[in-house]
N, C-alpha and C. Protein backbone atom coordinates (compact mmCIF):
# COMPACT_ATOMS: atom_id res chain seq x y z
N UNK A 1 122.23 144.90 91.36
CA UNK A 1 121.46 144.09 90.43
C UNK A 1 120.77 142.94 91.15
N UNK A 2 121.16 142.32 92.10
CA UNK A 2 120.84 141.16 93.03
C UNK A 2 119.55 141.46 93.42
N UNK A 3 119.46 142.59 94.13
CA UNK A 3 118.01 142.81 95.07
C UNK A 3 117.10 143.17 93.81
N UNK A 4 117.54 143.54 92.61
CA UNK A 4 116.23 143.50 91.48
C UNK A 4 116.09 142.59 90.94
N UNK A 5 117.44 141.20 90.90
CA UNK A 5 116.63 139.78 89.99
C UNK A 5 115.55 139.25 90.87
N UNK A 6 115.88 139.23 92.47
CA UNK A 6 115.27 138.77 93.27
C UNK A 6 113.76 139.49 93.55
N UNK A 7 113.91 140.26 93.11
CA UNK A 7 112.59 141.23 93.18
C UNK A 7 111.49 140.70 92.11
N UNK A 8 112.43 140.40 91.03
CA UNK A 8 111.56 139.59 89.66
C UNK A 8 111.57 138.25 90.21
N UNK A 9 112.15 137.46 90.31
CA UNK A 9 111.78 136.10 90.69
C UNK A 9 110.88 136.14 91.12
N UNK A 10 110.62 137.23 92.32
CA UNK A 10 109.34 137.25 93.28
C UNK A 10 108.19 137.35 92.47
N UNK A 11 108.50 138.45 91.46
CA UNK A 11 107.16 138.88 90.99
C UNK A 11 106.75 137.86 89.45
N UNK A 12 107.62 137.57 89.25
CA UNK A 12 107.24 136.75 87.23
C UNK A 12 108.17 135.55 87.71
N UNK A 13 108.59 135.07 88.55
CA UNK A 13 109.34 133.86 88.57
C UNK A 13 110.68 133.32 88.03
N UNK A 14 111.36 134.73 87.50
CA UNK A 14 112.49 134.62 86.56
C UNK A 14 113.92 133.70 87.69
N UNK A 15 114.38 132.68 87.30
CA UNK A 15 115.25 132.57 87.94
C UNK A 15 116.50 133.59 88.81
N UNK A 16 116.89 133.96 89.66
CA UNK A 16 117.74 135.13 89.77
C UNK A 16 118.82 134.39 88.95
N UNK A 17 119.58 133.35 89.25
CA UNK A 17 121.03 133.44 88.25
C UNK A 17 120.40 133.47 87.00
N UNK A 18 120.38 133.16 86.49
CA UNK A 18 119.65 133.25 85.32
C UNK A 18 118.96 134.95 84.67
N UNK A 19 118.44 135.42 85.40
CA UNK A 19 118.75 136.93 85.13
C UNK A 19 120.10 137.90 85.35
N UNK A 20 120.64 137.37 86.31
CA UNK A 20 121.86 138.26 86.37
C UNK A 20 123.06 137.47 85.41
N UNK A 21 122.30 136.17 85.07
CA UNK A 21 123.76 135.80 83.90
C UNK A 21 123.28 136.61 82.63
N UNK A 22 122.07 136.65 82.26
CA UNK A 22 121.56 137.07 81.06
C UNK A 22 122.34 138.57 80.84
N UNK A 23 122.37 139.58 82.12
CA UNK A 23 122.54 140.74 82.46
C UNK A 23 123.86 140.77 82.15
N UNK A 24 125.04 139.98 82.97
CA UNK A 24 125.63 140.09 82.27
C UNK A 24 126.57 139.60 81.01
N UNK A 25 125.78 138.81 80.59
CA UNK A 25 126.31 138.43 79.23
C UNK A 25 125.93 139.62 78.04
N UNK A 26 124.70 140.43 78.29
CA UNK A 26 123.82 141.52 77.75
C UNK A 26 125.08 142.95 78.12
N UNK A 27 125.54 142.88 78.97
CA UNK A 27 126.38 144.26 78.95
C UNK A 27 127.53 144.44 79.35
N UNK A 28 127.89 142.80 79.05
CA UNK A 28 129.79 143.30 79.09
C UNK A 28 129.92 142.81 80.94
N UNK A 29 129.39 142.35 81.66
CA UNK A 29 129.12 142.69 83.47
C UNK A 29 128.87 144.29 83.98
N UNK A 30 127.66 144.47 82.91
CA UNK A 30 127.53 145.95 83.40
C UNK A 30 128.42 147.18 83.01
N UNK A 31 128.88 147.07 81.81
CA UNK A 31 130.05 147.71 81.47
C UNK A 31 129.44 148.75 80.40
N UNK A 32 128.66 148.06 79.47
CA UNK A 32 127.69 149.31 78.83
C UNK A 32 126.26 148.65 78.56
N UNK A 33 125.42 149.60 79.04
CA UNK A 33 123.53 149.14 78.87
C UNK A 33 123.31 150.44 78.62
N UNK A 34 123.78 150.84 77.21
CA UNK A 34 122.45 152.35 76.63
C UNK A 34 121.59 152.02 77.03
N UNK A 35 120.94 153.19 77.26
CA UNK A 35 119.52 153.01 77.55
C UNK A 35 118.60 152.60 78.95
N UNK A 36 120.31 152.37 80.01
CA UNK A 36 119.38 151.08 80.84
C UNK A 36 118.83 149.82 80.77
N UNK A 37 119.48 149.47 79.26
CA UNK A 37 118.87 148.28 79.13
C UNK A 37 119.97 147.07 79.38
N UNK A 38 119.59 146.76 80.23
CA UNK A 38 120.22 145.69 81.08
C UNK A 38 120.29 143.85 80.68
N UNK A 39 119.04 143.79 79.44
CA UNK A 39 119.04 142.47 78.98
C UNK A 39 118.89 142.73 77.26
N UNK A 40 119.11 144.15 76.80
CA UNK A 40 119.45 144.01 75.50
C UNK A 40 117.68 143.32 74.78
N UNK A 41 116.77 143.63 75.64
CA UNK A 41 115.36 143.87 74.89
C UNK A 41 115.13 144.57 73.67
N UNK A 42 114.71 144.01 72.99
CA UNK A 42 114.46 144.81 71.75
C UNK A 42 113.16 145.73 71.53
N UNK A 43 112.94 146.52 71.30
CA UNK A 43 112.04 147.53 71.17
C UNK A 43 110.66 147.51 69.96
N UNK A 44 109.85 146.91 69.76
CA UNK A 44 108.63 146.58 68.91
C UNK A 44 107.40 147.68 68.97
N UNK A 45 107.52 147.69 67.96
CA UNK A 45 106.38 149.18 67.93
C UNK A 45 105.18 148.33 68.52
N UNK A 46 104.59 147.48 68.25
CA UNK A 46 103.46 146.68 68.35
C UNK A 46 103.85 146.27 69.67
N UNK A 47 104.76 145.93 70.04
CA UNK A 47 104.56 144.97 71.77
C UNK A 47 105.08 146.63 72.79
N UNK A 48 104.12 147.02 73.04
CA UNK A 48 104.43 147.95 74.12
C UNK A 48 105.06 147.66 75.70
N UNK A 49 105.64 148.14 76.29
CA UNK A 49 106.11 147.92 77.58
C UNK A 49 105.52 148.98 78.20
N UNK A 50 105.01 148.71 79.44
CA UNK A 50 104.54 149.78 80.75
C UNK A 50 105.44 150.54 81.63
N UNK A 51 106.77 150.05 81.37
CA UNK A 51 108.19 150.36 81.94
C UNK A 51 108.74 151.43 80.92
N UNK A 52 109.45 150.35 80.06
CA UNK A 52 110.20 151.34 78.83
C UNK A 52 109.46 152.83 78.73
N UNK A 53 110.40 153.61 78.46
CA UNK A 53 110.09 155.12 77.83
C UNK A 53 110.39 155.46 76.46
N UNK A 54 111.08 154.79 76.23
CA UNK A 54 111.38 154.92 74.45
C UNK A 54 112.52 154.49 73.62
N UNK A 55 112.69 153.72 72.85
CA UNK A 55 113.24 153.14 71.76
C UNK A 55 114.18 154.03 71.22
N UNK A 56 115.49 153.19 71.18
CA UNK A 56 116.82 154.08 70.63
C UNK A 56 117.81 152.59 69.67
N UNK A 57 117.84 153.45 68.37
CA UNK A 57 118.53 151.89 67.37
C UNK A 57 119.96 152.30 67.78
N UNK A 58 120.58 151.16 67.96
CA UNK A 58 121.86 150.91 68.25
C UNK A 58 122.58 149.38 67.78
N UNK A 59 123.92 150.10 67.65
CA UNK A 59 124.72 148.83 66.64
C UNK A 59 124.60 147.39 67.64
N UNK A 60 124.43 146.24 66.93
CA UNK A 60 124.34 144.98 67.53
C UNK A 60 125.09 143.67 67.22
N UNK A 61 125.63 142.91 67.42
CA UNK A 61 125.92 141.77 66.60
C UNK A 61 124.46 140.56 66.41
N UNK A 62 124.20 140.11 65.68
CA UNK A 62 123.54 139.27 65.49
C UNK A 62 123.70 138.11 64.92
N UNK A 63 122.82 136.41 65.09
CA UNK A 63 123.57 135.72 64.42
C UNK A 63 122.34 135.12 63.62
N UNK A 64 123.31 135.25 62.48
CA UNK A 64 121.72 134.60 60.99
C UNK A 64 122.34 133.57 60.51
N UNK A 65 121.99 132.98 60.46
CA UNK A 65 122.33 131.16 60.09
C UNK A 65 123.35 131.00 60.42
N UNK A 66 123.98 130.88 62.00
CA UNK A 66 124.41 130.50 62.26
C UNK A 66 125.91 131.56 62.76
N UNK A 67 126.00 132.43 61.50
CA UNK A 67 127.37 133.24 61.51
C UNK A 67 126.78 134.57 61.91
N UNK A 68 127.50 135.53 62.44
CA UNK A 68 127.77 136.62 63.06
C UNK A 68 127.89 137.51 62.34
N UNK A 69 126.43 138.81 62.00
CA UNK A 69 126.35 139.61 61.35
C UNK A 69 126.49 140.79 62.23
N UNK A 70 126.55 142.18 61.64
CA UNK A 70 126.75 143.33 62.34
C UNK A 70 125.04 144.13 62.08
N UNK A 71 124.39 144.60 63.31
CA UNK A 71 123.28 145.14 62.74
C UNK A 71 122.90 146.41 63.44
N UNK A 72 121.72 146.97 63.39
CA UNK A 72 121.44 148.39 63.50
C UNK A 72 119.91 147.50 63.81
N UNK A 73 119.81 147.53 65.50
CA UNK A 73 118.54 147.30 66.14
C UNK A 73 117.95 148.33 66.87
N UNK A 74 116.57 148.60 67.35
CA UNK A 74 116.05 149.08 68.32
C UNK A 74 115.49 148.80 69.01
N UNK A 75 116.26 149.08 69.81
CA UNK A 75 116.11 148.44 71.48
C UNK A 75 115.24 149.31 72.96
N UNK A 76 114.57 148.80 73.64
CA UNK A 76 114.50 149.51 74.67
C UNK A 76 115.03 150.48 75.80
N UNK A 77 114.62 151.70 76.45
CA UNK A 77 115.37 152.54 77.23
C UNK A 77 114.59 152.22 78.51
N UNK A 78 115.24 152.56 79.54
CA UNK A 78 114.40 152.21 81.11
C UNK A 78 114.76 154.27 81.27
N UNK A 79 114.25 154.37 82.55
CA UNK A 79 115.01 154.92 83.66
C UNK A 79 115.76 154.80 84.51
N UNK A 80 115.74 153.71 84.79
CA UNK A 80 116.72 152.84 86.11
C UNK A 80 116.91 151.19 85.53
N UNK A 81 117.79 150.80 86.39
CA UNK A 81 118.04 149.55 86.26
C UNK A 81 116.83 148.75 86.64
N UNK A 82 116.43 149.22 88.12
CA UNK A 82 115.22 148.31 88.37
C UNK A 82 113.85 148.01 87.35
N UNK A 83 113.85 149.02 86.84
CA UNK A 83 113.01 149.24 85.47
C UNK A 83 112.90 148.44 84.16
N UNK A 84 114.36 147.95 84.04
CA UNK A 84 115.04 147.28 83.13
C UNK A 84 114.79 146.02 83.87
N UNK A 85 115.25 145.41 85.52
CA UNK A 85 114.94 144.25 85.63
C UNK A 85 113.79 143.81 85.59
N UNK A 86 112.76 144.53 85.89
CA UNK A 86 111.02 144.32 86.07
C UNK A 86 110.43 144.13 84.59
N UNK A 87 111.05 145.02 83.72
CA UNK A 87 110.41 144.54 82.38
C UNK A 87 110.73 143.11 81.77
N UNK A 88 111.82 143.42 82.16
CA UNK A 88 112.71 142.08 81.74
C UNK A 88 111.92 140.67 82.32
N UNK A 89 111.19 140.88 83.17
CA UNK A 89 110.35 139.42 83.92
C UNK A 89 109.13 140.01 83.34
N UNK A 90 108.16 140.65 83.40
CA UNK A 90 107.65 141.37 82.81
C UNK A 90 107.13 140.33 81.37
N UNK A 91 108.32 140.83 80.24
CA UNK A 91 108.66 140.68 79.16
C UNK A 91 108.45 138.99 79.20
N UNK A 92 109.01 138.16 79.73
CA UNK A 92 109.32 136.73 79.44
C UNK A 92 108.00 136.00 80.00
N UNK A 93 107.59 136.57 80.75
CA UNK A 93 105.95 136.06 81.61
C UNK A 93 105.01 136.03 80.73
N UNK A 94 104.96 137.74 80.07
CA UNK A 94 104.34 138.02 78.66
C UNK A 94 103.88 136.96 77.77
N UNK A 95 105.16 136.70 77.26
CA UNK A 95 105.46 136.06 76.38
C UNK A 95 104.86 134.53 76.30
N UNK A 96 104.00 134.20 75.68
CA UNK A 96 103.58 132.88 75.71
C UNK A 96 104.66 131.98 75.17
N UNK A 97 105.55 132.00 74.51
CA UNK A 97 106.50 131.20 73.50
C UNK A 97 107.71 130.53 75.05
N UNK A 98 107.88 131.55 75.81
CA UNK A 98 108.33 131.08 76.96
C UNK A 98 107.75 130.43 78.37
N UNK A 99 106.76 130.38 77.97
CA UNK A 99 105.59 129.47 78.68
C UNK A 99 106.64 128.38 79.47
N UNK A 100 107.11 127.33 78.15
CA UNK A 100 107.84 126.07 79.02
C UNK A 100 109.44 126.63 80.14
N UNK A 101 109.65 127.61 80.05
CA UNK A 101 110.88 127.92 80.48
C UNK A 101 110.60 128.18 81.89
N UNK A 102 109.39 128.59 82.12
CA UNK A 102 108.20 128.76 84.08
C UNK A 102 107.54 127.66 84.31
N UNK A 103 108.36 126.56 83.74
CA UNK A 103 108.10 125.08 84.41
C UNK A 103 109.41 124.59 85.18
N UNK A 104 110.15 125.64 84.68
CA UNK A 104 111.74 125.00 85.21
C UNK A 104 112.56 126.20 86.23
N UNK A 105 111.48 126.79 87.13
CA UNK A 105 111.90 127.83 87.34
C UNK A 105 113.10 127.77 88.89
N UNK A 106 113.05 126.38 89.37
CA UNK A 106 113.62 126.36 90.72
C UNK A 106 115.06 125.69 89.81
N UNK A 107 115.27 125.40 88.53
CA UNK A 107 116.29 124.51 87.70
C UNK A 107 116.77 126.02 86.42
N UNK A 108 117.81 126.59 87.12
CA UNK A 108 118.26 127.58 85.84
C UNK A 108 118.71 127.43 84.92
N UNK A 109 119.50 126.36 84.99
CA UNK A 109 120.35 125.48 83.98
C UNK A 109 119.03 125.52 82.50
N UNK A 110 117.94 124.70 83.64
CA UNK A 110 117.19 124.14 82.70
C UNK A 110 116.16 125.56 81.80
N UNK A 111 116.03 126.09 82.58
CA UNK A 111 115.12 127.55 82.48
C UNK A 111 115.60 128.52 81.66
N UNK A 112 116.91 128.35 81.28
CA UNK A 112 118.12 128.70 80.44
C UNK A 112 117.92 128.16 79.15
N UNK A 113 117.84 126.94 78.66
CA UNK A 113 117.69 126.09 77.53
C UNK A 113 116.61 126.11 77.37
N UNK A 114 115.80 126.13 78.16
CA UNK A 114 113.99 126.18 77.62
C UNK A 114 113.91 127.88 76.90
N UNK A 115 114.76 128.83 76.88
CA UNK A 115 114.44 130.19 76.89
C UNK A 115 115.44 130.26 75.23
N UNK A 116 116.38 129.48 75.68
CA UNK A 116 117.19 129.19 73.71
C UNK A 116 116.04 128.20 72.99
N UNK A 117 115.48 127.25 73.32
CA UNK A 117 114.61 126.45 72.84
C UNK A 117 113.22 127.33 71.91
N UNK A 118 112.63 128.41 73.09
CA UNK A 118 111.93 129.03 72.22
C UNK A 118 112.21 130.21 71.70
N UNK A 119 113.56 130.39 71.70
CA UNK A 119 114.27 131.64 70.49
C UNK A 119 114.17 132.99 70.86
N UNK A 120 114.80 132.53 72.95
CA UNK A 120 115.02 133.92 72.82
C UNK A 120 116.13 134.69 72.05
N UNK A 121 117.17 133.98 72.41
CA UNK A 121 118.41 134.65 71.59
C UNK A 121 119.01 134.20 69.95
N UNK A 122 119.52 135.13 68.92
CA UNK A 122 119.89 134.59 68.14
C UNK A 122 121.48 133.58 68.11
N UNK A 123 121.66 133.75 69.19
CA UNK A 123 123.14 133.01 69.51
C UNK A 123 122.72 131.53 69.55
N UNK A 124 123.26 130.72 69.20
CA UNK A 124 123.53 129.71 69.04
C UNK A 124 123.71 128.59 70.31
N UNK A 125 124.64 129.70 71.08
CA UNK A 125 125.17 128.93 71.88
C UNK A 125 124.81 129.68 73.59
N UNK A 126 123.54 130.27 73.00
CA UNK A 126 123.15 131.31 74.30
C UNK A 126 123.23 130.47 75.59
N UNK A 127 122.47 129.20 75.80
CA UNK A 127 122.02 129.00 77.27
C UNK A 127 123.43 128.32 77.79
N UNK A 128 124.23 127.93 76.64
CA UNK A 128 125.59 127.42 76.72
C UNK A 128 126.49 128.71 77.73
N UNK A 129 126.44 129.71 77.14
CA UNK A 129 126.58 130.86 77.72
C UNK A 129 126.69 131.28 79.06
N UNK A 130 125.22 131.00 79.18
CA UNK A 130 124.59 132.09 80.57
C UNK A 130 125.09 130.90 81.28
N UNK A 131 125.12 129.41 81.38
CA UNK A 131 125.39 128.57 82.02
C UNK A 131 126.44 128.34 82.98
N UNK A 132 127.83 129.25 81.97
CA UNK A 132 129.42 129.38 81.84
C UNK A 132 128.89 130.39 82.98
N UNK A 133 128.47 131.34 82.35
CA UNK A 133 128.44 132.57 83.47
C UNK A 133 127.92 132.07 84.68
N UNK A 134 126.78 131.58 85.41
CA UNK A 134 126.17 131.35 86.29
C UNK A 134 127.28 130.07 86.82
N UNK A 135 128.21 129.35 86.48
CA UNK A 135 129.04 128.62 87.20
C UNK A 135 130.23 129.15 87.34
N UNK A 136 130.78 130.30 87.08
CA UNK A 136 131.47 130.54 86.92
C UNK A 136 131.96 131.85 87.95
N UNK A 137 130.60 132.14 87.88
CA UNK A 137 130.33 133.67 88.94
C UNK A 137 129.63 132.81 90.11
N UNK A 138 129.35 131.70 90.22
CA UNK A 138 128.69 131.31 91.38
C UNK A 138 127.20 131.85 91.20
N UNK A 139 126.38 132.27 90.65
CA UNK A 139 125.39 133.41 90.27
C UNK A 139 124.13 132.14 91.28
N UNK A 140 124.05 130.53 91.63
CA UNK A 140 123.29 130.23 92.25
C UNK A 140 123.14 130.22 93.25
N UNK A 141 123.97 131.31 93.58
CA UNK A 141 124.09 131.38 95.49
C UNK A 141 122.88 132.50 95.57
N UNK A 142 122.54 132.78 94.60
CA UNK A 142 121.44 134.19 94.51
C UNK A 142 119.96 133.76 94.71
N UNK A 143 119.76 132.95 94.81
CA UNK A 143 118.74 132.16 94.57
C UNK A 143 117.89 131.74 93.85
């Protein structure tokens, strides 16, 4: 997973800890990613990906005001992992709403909270999260 966050940093600027915390907070540390999907992307008929091959709904937890619902999403499929990391930078570069989060890109901590700020995740306590993970795993030795 290392030589593909670093591959995205290169290419969309994604922090590496910060992708590999996302990664694995998204699949358990790699424990299950149907699909290849490695950051738990969601699948939009209207926002196409150049990567993805096709959309598969699968059970999710989600959180709606606050509390923890059970849901039935569709999500993205790769071929490979690398596929999954490239969209995944890809995806957030895209995205104008994450605009402020590629101001903070040498600061993960911060690049983390700018990415809960504009709603990537419904968790609450997401960048709280990836934060735990990335100090926890050491994940800034990655660069």
């Amino acid at each position: 997973m290392a030589p593909h966050a670093r591959a995205a940093k290169a290419e969309f600027g994604v922090p590496v800890a910060v992708g590999l915390a996302q990664s694995a907070q998204e699949t358990g540390y790699g424990h299950s990613a149907p699909g290849n999907n490695f950051y738990g992307i969601k699948c939009y008929r209207q926002v196409r990906s150049p990567v993805a091959f096709d959309c598969a709904d699968r059970k999710t937890t989600e959180f709606v005001n606050g509390q923890k619902v059970d849901a039935t999403e569709s999500f993205r499929s790769y071929r490979s992992m690398a596929d999954s990391v490239r969209d995944h930078g890809a995806f957030l570069r895209a995205n104008s709403r994450y605009a402020p989060a590629f101001t903070r890109t040498e600061d993960p901590d911060g690049f983390a909270r700018a990415l809960q700020a504009a709603g990537y995740a419904t968790d609450p306590t997401y960048a709280d999260s990836l934060i735990r993970i990335m100090r926890a795993k050491n994940l800034y030795q990655y660069g």
